[in-house]
C-alpha atoms as a PDB file:
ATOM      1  CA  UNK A   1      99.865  92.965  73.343  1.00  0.00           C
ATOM      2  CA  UNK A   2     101.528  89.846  72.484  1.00  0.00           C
ATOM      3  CA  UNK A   3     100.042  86.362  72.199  1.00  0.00           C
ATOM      4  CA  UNK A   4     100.329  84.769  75.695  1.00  0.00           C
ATOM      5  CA  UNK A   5      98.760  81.457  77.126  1.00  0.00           C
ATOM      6  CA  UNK A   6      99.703  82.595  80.820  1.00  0.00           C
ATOM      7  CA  UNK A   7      96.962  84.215  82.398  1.00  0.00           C
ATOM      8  CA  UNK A   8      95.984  88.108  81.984  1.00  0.00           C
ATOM      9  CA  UNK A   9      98.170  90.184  84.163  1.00  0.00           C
ATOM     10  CA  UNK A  10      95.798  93.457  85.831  1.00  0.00           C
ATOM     11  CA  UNK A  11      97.368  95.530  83.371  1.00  0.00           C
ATOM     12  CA  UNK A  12      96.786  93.346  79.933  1.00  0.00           C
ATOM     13  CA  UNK A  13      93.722  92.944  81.490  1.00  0.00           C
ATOM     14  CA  UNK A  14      93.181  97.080  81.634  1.00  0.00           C
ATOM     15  CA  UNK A  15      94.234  97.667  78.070  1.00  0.00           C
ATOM     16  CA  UNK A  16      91.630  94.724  76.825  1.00  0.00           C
ATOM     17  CA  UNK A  17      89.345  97.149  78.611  1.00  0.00           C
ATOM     18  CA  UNK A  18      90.342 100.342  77.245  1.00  0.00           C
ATOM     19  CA  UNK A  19      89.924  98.833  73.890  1.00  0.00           C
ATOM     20  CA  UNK A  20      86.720  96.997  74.439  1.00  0.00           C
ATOM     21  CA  UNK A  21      85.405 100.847  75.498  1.00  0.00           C
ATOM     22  CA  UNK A  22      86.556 101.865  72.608  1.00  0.00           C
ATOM     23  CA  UNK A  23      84.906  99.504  70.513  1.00  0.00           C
ATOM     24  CA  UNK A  24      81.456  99.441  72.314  1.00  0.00           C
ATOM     25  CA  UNK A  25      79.938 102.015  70.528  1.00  0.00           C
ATOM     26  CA  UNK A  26      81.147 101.264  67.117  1.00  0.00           C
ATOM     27  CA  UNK A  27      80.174  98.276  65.326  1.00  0.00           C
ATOM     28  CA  UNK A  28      81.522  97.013  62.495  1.00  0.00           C
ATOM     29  CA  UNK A  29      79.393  95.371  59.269  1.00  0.00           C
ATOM     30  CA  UNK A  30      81.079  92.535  56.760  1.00  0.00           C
ATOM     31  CA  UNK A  31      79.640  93.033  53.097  1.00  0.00           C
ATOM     32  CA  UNK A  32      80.377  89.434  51.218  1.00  0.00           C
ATOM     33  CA  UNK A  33      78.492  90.145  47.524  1.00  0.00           C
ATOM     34  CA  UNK A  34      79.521  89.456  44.048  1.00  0.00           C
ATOM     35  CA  UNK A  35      83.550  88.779  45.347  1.00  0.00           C
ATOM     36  CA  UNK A  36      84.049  91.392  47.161  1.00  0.00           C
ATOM     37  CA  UNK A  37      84.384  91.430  50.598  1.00  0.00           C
ATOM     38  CA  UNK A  38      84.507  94.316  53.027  1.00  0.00           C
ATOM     39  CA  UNK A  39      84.214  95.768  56.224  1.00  0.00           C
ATOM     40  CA  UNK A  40      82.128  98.968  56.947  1.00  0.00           C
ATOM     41  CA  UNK A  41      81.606 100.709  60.431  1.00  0.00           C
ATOM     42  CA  UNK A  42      77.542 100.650  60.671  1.00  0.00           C
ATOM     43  CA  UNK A  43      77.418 103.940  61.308  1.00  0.00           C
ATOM     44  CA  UNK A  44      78.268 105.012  57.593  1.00  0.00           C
ATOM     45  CA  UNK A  45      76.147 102.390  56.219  1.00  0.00           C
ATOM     46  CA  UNK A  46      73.324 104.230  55.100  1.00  0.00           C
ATOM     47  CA  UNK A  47      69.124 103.402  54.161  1.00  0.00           C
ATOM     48  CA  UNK A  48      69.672 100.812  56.889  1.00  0.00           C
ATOM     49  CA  UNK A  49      66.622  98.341  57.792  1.00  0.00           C
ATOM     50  CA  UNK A  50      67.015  95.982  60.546  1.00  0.00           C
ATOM     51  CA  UNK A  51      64.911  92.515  61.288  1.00  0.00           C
ATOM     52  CA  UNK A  52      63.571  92.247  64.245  1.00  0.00           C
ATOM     53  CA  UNK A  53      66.930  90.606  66.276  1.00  0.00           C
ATOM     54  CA  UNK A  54      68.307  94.170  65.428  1.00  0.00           C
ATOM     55  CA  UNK A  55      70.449  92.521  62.360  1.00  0.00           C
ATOM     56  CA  UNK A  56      71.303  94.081  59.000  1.00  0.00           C
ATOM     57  CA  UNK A  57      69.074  92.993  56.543  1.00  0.00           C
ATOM     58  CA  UNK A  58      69.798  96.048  53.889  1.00  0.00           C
ATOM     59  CA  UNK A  59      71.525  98.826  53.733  1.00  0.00           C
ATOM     60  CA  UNK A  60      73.757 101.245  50.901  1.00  0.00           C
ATOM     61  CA  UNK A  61      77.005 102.049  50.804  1.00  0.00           C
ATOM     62  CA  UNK A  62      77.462 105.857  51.273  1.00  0.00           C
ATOM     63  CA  UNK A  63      77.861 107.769  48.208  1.00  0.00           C
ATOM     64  CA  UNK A  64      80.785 109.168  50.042  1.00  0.00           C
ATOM     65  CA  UNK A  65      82.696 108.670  53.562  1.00  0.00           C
ATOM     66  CA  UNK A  66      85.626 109.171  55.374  1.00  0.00           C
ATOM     67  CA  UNK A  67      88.754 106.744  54.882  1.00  0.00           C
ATOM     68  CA  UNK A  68      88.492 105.611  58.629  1.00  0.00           C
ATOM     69  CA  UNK A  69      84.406 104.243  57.413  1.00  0.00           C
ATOM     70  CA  UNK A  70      86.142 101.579  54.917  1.00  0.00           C
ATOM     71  CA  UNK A  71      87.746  98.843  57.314  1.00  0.00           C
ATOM     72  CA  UNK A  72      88.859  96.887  54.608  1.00  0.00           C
ATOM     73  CA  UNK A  73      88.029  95.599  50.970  1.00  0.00           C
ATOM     74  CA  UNK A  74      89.462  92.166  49.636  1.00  0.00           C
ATOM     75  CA  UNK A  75      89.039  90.833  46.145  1.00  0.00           C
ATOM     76  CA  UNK A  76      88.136  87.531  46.000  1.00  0.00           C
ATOM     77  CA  UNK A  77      88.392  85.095  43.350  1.00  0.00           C
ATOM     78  CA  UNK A  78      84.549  83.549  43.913  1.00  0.00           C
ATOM     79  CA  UNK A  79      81.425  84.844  44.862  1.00  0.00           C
ATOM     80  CA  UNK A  80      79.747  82.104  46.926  1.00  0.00           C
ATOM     81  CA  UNK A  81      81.827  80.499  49.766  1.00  0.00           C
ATOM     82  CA  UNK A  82      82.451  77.208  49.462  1.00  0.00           C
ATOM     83  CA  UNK A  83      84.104  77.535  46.030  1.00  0.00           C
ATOM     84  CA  UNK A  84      87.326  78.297  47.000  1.00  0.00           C
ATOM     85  CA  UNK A  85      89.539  77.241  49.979  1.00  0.00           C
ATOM     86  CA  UNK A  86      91.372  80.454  50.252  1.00  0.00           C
ATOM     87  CA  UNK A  87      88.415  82.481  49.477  1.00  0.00           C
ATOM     88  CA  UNK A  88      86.863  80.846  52.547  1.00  0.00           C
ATOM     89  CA  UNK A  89      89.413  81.130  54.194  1.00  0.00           C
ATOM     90  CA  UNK A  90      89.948  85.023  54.057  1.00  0.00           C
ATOM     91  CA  UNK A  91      86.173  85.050  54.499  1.00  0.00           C
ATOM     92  CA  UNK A  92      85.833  83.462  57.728  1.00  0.00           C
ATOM     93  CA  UNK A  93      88.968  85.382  59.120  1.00  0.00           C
ATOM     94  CA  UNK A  94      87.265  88.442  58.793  1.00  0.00           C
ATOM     95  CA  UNK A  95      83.868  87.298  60.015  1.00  0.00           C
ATOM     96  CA  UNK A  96      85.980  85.945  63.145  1.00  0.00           C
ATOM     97  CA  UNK A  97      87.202  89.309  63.410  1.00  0.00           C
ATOM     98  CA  UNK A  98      84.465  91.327  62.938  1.00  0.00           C
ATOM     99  CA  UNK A  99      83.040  88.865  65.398  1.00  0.00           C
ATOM    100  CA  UNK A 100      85.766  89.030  68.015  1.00  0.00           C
ATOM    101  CA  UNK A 101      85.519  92.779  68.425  1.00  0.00           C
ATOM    102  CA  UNK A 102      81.820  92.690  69.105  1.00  0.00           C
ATOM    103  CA  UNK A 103      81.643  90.427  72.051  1.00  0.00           C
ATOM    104  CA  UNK A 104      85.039  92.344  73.189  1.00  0.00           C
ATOM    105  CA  UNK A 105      82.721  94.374  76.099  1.00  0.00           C
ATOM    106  CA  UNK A 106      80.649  91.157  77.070  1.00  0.00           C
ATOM    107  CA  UNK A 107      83.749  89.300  77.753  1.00  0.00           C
ATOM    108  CA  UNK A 108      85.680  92.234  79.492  1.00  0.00           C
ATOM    109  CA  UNK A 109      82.189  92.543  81.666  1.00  0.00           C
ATOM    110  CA  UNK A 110      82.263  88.708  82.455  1.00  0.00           C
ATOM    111  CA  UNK A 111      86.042  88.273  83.518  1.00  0.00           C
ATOM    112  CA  UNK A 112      85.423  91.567  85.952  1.00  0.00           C
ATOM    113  CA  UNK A 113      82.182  89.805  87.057  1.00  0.00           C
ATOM    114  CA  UNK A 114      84.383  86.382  87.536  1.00  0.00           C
ATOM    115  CA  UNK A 115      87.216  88.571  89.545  1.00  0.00           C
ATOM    116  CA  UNK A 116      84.452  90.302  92.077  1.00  0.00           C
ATOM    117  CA  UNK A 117      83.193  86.619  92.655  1.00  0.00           C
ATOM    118  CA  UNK A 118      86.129  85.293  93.457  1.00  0.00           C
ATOM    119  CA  UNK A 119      87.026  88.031  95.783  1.00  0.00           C
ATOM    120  CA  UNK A 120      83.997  87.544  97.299  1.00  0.00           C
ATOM    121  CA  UNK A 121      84.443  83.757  97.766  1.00  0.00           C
ATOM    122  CA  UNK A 122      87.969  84.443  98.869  1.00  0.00           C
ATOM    123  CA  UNK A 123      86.388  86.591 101.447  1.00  0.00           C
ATOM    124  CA  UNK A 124      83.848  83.990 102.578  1.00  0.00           C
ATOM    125  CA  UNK A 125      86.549  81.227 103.119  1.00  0.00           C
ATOM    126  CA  UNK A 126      88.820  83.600 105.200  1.00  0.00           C
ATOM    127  CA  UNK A 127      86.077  84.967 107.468  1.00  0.00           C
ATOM    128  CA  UNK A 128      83.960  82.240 107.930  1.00  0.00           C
ATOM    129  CA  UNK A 129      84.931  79.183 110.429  1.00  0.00           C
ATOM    130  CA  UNK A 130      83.909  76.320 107.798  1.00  0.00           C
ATOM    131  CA  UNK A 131      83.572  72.656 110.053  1.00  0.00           C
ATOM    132  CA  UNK A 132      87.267  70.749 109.439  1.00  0.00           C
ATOM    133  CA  UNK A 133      87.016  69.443 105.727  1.00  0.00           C
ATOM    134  CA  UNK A 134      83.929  71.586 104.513  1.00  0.00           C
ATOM    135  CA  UNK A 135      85.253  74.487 103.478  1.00  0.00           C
ATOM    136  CA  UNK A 136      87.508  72.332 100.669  1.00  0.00           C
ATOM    137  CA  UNK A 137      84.966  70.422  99.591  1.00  0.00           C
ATOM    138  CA  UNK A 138      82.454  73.325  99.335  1.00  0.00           C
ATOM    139  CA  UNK A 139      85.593  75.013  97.411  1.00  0.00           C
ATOM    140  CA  UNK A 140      86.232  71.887  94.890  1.00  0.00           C
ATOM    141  CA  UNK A 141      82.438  71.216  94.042  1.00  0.00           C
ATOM    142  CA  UNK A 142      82.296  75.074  93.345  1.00  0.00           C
ATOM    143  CA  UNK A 143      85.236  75.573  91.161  1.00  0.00           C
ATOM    144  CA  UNK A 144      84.174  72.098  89.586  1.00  0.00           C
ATOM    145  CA  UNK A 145      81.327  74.304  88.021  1.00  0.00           C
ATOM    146  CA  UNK A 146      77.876  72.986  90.472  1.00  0.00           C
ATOM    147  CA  UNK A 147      75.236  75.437  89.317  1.00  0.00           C
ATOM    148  CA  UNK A 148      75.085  77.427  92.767  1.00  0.00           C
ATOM    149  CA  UNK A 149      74.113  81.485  93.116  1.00  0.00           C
ATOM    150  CA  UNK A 150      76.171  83.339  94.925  1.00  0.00           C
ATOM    151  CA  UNK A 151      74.157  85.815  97.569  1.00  0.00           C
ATOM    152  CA  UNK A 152      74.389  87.522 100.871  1.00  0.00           C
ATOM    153  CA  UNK A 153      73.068  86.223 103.863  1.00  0.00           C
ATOM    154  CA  UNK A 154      70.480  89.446 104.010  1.00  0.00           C
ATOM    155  CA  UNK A 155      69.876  89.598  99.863  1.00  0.00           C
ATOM    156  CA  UNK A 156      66.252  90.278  99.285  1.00  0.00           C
ATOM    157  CA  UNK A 157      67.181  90.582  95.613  1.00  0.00           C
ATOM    158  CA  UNK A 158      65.141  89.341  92.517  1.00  0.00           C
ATOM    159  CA  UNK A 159      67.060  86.194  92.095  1.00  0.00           C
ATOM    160  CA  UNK A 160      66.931  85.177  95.989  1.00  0.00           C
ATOM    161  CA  UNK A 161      65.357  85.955  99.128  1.00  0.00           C
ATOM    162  CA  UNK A 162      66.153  84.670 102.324  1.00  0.00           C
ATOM    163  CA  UNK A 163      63.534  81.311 102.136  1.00  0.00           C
ATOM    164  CA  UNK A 164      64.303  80.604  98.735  1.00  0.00           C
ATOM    165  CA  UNK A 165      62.324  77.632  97.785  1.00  0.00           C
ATOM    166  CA  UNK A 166      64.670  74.405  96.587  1.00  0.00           C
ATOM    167  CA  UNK A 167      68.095  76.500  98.371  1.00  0.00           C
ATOM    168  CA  UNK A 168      69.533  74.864 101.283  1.00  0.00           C
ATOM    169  CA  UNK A 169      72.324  76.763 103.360  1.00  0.00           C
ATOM    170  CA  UNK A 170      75.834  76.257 101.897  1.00  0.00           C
ATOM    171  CA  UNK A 171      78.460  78.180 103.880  1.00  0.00           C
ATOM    172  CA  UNK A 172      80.629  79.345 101.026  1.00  0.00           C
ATOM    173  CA  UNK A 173      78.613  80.528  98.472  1.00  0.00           C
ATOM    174  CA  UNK A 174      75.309  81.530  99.876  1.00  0.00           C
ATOM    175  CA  UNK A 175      72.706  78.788  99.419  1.00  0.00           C
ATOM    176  CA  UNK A 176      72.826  75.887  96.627  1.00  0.00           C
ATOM    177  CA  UNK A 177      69.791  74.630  94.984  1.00  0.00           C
ATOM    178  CA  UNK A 178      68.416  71.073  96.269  1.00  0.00           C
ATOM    179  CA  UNK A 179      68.668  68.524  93.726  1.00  0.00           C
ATOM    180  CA  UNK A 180      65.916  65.471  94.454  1.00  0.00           C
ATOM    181  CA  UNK A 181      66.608  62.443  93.872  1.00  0.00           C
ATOM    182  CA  UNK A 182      65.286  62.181  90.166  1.00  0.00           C
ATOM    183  CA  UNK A 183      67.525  64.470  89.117  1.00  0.00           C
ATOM    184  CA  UNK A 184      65.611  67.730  88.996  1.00  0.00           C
ATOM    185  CA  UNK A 185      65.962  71.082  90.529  1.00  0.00           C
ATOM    186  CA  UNK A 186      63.428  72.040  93.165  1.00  0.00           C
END
């Protein structure tokens, strides 16, 4: 895929998918100790303890392992970052990386959650009869990022019900929360 400030086409958009799938399941690990700097898939890490976030907090390197374990090793001239510009340099690369590939699924997941919303609200405007003039201004004050929840007239779901205290009717996007008048949500 090449670099591209236009917006994802369906298919980009697929193969970001395929690879977030493929990435899921296998985290990665960055080792920074003593200069030397490298990337491990967790899986071959072994004696691994976890805190109770579900972090790393020690591990060993396997006594042996399979090329594809080894993401990469880099030499670096200092041990501590900080010392070195470069150093840091390569060192936050790869932590952006590592990093990168990790949230990989929760972003794919968001942008398809993003796309079924605006279907839905697409939906909404084209079947609903919205009085002259509301049905742009409900539009701009939702795409100008309102906190609203977006539900269906008969949801009886966990995050509304159908007399949802502090939710007045808003014809595009469900029901809006009432704001009074010092400011906080009721």
């Amino acid at each position: 895929m090449t670099h591209t400030t236009q917006p994802l086409t369906q298919q980009q958009l697929g193969d970001i998918a395929a690879i977030a799938t493929r990435v899921a399941d296998d985290p990665f690990y960055v080792s920074d100790c003593e200069g030397s700097l490298q990337v491990w898939r967790e899986k071959a890490l072994t004696h691994v303890r976890r805190d109770e976030s579900g972090e790393i907090e020690m591990y060993s390197f396997p006594s042996t392992y399979k090329v594809t374990d080894q993401i990469v090793e880099l030499d670096l001239s200092t041990w501590d970052p900080g010392e070195d510009e470069i150093d840091d340099k390569q060192r936050q690369d790869i932590h952006d990386l590592v990093e990168a590939r990790a949230v990989l699924p929760a972003l794919v997941a968001e942008v398809r959650r993003l796309q079924r919303q605006r279907k839905y609200l697409i939906a909404q405007l084209a079947k609903r009869d919205a009085e002259p003039g509301r049905g742009d201004t409900a539009l701009r004050e939702f795409l100008a990022g309102e906190e609203t929840h977006v539900v269906a007239d008969d949801s009886d779901g966990p995050e509304h019900v159908d007399d949802c205290p502090g939710c007045e009717a808003f014809t595009l996007t469900g029901h809006r929360a009432v704001v009074a008048g010092d400011g906080q949500q009721q």
